[in-house]
Protein backbone atom coordinates (compact mmCIF):
# COMPACT_ATOMS: atom_id res chain seq x y z
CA UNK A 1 -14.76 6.43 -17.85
CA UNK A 2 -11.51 7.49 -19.64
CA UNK A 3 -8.28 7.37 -17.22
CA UNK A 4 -5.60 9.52 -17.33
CA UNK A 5 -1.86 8.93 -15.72
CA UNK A 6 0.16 11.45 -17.85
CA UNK A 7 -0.91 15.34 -16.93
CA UNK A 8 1.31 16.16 -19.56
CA UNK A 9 -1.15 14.55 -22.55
CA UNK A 10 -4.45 15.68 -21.11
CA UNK A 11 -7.62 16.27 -23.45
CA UNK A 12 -9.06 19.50 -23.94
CA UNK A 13 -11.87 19.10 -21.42
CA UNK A 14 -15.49 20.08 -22.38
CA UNK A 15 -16.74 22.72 -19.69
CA UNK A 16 -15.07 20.27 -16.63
CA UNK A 17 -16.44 20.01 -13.55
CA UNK A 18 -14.22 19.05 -11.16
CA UNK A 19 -13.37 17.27 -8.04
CA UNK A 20 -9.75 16.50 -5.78
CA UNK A 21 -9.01 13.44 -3.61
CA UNK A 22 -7.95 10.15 -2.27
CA UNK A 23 -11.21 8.59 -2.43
CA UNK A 24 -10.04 5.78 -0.66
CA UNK A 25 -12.72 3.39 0.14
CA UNK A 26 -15.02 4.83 -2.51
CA UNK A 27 -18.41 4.41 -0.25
CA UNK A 28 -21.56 5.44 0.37
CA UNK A 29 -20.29 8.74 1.69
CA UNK A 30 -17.84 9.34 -1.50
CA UNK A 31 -21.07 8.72 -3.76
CA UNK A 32 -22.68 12.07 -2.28
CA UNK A 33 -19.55 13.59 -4.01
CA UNK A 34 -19.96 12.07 -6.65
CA UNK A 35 -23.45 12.72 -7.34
CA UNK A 36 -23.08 15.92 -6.94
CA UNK A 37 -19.78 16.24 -9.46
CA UNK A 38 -22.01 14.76 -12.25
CA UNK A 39 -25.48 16.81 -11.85
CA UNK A 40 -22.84 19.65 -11.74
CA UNK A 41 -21.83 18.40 -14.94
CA UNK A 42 -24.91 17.75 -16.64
CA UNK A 43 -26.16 21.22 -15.89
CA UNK A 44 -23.00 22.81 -17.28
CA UNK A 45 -23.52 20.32 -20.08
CA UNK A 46 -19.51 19.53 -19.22
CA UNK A 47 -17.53 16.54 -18.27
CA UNK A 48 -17.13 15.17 -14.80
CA UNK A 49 -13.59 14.62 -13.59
CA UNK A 50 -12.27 13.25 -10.68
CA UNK A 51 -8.77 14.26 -9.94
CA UNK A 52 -6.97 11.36 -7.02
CA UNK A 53 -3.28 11.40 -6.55
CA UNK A 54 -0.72 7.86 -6.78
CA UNK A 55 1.06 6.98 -4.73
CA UNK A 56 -0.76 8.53 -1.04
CA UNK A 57 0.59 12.35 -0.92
CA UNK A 58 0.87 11.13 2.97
CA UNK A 59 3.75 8.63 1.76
CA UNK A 60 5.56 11.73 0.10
CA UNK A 61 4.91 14.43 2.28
CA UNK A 62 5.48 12.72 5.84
CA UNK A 63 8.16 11.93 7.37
CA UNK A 64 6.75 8.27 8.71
CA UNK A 65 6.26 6.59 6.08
CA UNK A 66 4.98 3.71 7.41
CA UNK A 67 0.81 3.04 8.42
CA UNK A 68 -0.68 3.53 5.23
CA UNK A 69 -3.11 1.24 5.16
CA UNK A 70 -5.92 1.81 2.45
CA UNK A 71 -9.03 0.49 1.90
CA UNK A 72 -8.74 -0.24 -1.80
CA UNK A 73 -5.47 -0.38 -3.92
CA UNK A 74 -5.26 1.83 -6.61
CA UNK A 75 -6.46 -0.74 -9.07
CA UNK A 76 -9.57 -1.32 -7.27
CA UNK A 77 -10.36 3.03 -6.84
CA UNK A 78 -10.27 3.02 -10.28
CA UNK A 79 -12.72 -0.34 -10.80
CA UNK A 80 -15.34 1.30 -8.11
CA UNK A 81 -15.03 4.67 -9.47
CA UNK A 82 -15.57 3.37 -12.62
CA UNK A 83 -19.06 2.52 -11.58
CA UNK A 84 -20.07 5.67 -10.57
CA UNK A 85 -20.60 7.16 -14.30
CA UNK A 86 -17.84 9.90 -14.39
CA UNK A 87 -16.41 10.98 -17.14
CA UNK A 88 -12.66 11.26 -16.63
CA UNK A 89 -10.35 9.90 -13.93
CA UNK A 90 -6.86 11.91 -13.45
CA UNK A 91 -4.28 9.54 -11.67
CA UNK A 92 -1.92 12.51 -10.78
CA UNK A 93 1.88 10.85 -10.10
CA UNK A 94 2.48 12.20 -6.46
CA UNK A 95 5.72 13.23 -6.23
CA UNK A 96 8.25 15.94 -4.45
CA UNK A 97 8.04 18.28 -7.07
CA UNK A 98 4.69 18.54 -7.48
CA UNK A 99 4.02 18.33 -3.51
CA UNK A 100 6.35 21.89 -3.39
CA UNK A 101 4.52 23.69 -5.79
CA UNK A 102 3.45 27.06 -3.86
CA UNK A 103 -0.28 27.08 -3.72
CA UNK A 104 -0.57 30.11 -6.25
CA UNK A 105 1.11 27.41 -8.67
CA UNK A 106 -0.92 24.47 -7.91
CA UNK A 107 -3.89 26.83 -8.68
CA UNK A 108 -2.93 28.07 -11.77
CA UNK A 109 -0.14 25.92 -13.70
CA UNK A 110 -2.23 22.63 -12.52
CA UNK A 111 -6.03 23.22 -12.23
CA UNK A 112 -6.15 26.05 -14.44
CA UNK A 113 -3.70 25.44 -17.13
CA UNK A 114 -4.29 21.63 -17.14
CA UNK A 115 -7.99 21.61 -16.83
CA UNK A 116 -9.32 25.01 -17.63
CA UNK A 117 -12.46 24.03 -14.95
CA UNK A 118 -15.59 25.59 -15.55
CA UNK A 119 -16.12 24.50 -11.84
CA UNK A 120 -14.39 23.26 -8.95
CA UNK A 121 -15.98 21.50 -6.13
CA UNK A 122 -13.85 21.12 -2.99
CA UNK A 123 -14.52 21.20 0.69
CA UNK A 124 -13.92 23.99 3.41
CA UNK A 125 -10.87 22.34 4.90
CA UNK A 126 -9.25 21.31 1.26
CA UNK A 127 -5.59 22.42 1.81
CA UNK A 128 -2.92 22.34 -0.68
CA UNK A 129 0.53 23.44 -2.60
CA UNK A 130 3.81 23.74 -0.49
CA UNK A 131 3.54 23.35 3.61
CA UNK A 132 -0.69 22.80 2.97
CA UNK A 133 -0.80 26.91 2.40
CA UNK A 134 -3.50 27.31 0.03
CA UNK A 135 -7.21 27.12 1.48
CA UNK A 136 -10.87 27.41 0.03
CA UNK A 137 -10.49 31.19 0.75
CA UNK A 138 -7.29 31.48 -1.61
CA UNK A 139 -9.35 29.27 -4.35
CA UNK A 140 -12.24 31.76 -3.51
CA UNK A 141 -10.72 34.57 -4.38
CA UNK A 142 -8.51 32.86 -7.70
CA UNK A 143 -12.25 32.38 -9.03
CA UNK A 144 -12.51 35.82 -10.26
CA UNK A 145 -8.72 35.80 -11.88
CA UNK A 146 -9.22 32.78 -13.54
CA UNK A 147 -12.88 32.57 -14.26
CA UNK A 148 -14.01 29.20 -12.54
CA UNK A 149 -16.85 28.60 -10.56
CA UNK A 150 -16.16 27.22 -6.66
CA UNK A 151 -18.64 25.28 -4.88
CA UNK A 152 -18.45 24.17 -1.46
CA UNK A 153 -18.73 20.45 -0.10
CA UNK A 154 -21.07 21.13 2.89
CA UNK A 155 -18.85 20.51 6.22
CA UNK A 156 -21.81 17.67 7.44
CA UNK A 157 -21.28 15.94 4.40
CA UNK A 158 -17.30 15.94 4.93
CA UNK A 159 -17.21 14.87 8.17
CA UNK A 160 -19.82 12.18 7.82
CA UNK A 161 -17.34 10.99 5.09
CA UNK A 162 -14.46 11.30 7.57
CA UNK A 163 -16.17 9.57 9.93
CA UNK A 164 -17.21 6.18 7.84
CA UNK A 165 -13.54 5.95 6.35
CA UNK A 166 -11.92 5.94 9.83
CA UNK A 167 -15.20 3.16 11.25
CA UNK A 168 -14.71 1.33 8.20
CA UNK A 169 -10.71 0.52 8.79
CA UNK A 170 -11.40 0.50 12.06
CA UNK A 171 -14.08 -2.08 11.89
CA UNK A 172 -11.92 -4.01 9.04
CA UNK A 173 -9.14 -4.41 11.61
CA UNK A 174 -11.24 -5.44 14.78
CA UNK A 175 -13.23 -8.01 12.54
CA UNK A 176 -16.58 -6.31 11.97
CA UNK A 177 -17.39 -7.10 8.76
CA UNK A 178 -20.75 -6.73 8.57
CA UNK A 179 -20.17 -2.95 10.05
CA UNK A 180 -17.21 -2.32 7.13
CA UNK A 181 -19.63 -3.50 4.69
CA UNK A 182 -23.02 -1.91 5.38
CA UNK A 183 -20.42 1.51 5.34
CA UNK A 184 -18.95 0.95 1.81
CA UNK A 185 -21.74 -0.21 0.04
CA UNK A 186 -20.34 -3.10 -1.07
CA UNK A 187 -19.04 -6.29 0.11
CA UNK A 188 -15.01 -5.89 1.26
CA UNK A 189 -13.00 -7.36 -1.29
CA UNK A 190 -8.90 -7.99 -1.59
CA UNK A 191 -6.82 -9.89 -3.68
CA UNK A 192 -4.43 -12.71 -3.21
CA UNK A 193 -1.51 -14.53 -4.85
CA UNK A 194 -1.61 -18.47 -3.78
CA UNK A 195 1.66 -20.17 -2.47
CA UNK A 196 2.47 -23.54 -0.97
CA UNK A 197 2.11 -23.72 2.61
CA UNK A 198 2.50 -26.55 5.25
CA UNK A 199 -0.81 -28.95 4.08
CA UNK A 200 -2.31 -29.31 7.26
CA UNK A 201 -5.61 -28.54 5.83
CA UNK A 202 -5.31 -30.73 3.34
CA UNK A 203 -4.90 -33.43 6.13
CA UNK A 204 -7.54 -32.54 7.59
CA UNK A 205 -10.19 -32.59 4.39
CA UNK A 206 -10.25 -29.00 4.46
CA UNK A 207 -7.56 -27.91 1.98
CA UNK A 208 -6.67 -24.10 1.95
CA UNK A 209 -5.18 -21.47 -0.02
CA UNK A 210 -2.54 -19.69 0.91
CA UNK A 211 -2.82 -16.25 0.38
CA UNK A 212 0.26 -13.39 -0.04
CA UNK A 213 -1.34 -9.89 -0.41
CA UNK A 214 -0.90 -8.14 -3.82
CA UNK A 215 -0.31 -4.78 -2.56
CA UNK A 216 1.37 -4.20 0.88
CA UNK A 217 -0.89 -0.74 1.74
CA UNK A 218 -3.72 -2.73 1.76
CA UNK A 219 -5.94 -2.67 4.76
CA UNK A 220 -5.97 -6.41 6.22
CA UNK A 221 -9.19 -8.07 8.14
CA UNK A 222 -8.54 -8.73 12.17
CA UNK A 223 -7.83 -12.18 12.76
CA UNK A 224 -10.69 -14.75 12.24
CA UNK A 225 -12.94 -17.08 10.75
CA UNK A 226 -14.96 -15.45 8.10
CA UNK A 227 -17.87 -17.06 5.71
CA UNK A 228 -16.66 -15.85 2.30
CA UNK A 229 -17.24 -16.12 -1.44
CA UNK A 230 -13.66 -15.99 -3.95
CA UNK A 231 -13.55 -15.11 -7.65
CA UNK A 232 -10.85 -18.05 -8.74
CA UNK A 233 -10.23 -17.58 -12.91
CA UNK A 234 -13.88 -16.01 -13.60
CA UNK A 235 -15.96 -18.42 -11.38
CA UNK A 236 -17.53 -17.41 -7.51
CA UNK A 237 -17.34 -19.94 -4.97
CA UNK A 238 -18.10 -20.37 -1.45
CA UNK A 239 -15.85 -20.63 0.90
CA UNK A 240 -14.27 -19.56 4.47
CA UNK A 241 -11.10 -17.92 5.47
CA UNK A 242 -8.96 -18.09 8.67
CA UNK A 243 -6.90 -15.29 9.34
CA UNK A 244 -4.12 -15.38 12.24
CA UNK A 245 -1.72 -17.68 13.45
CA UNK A 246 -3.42 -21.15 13.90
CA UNK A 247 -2.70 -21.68 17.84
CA UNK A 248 -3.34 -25.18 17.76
CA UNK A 249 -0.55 -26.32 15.63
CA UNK A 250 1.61 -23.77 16.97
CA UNK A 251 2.14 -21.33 14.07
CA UNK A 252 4.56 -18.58 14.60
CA UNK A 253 3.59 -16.25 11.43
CA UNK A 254 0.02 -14.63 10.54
CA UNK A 255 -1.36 -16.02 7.56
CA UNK A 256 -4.04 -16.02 5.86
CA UNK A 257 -6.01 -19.14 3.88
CA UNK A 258 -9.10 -19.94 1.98
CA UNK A 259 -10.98 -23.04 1.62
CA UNK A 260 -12.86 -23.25 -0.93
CA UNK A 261 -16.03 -25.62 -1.15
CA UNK A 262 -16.57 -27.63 -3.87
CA UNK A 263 -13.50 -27.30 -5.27
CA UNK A 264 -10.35 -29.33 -6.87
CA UNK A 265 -7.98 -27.68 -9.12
CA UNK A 266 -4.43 -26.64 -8.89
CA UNK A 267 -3.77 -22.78 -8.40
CA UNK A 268 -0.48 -22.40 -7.34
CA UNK A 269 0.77 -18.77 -8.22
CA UNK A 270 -2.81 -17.58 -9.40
CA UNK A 271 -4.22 -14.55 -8.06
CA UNK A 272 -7.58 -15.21 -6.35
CA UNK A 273 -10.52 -11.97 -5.14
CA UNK A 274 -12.44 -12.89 -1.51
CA UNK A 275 -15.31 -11.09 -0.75
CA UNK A 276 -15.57 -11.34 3.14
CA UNK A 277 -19.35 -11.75 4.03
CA UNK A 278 -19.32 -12.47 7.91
CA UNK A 279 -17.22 -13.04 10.59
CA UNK A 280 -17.95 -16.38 12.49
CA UNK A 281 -15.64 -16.78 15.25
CA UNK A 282 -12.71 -16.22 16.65
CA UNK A 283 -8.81 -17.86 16.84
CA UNK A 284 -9.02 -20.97 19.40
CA UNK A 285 -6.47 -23.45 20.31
CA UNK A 286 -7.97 -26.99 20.63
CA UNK A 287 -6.92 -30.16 21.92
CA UNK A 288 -5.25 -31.67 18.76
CA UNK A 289 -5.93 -31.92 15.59
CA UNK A 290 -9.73 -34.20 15.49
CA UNK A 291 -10.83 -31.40 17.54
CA UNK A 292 -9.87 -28.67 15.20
CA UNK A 293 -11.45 -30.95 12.43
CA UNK A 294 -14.61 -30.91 13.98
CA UNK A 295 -14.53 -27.36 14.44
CA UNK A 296 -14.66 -26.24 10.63
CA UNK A 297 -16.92 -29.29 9.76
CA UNK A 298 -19.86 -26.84 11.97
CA UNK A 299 -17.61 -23.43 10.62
CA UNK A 300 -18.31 -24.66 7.34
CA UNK A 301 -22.04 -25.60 7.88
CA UNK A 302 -22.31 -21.94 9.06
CA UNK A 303 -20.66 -20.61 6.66
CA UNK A 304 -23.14 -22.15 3.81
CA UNK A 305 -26.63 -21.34 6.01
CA UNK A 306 -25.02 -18.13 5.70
CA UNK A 307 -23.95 -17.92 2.40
């Protein structure tokens, strides 16, 4: 997959076939889209090209800016998309200018002029250009003027992807892992930079990671105990996470910390990937510390049966 950030140095695409969105999540309901893109391509014996937008148009175009929370940063859309097979991936810098283009422009000084598509697949309710003006009708009737084909995403197919994106953040921040997962595809994965924290795990035998998130849109599990697995400089281990404010020694911020089994070594400042695989339980506050210690002695033995 080739990736593309500057519209202004664009290839000369070969009969392109292509496709506008966020993609965010890119799961199982995405890859019916993205099937589709490619035998579209193949048959046109043309490229496949997904066009996705950086940063979220709703962080330009609305006036909250805050609530974005996305299943995958940028830099992991373009890691799962890269799986699919496409051809081409157009990161299109979202910005006020190109958010007030009138719709007639959008259509023909950007998918025309940029791409020259030999097709275009959208869905019915794809709006775009200044105040969301242009519609599949106005692309419908450009298709003659500028000699694309337009085919329609099927409305079922749209709304079943509408549907898992909203149950999958949903069931990311009320904890249901299992649900999130069996949605995308794939296991839910985000990234963390490790800092110092207070060493009460440690204390305990159970020394943690402290984890700061990489990306502040990202979508954050609900507060927990989770069996997981972490990528740590190339190598899986096992592991659990807590997420939430540790009642029982009377923590005041939410954080969020790994421990890792079977494992020694010093990574202060590295950035670590956990792949949350079930939730086990949630937040108590116990009587003291031995308590607590006894606690993830049987979190951990879950964790591994499940694991």
């Amino acid at each position: 997959m080739q990736i593309h950030r500057d519209i202004s140095q664009l290839p000369s695409f070969r009969n392109a076939v292509i496709t506008i969105g966020t993609f965010d999540g890119v799961h199982l309901g995405h890859h019916q889209i993205i099937d589709s893109l490619k035998q579209e391509a193949a048959t046109a014996g043309g490229e496949s090209v997904i066009i996705t937008f950086h940063p979220h148009p709703r962080k330009v175009v609305s006036s909250v800016i805050t609530g974005v929370r996305l299943i995958n940063t940028l830099a992991e859309r373009i890691e799962l998309l890269d799986k699919t097979g496409i051809d081409h991936l157009v990161i299109v810098p979202f910005t006020d200018y190109f958010a007030n283009q009138t719709a007639e422009e959008y259509i023909r000084d950007f998918l025309v002029e940029k791409f020259r598509p030999h097709t275009i697949i959208i869905g019915y309710d794809h709006r775009f250009g200044k105040e969301r003006a242009g519609d599949y009708k106005m692309m419908e009737e450009k298709a003659a003027v500028y000699n694309y084909k337009l085919k329609e995403i099927s409305e079922h197919i749209l709304d079943a992807i509408k549907v898992s994106s909203t149950n999958i953040r949903n069931a990311i921040l009320h904890s249901n892992v299992e649900e999130a997962n069996h949605l995308l595809g794939y296991t839910f994965f985000f990234e963390g930079e490790v800092f110092h924290g207070d060493k009460i795990g440690r204390e305990l035998g159970y020394p943690t990671a402290n984890l700061k998130s990489t990306d502040e849109e990202k979508i954050v599990m609900g507060d927990g105990i989770y069996a997981v697995h972490a990528d740590v400089e190339g190598i899986r281990y096992k592991g659990m996470m807590s997420i939430g404010f540790r009642p029982t020694v009377n923590g005041r911020t939410r954080v969020t910390e790994v421990n890792l089994f079977d494992f020694n070594k010093d990574i202060y400042g590295k950035t670590i990937r956990v792949h949350v695989q079930k939730y086990l339980r949630s937040e108590v506050k116990f009587n003291g510390l031995e308590e607590l210690k006894e606690q993830l002695h049987k979190d951990k033995e879950e964790s591994l049966k499940y694991l």
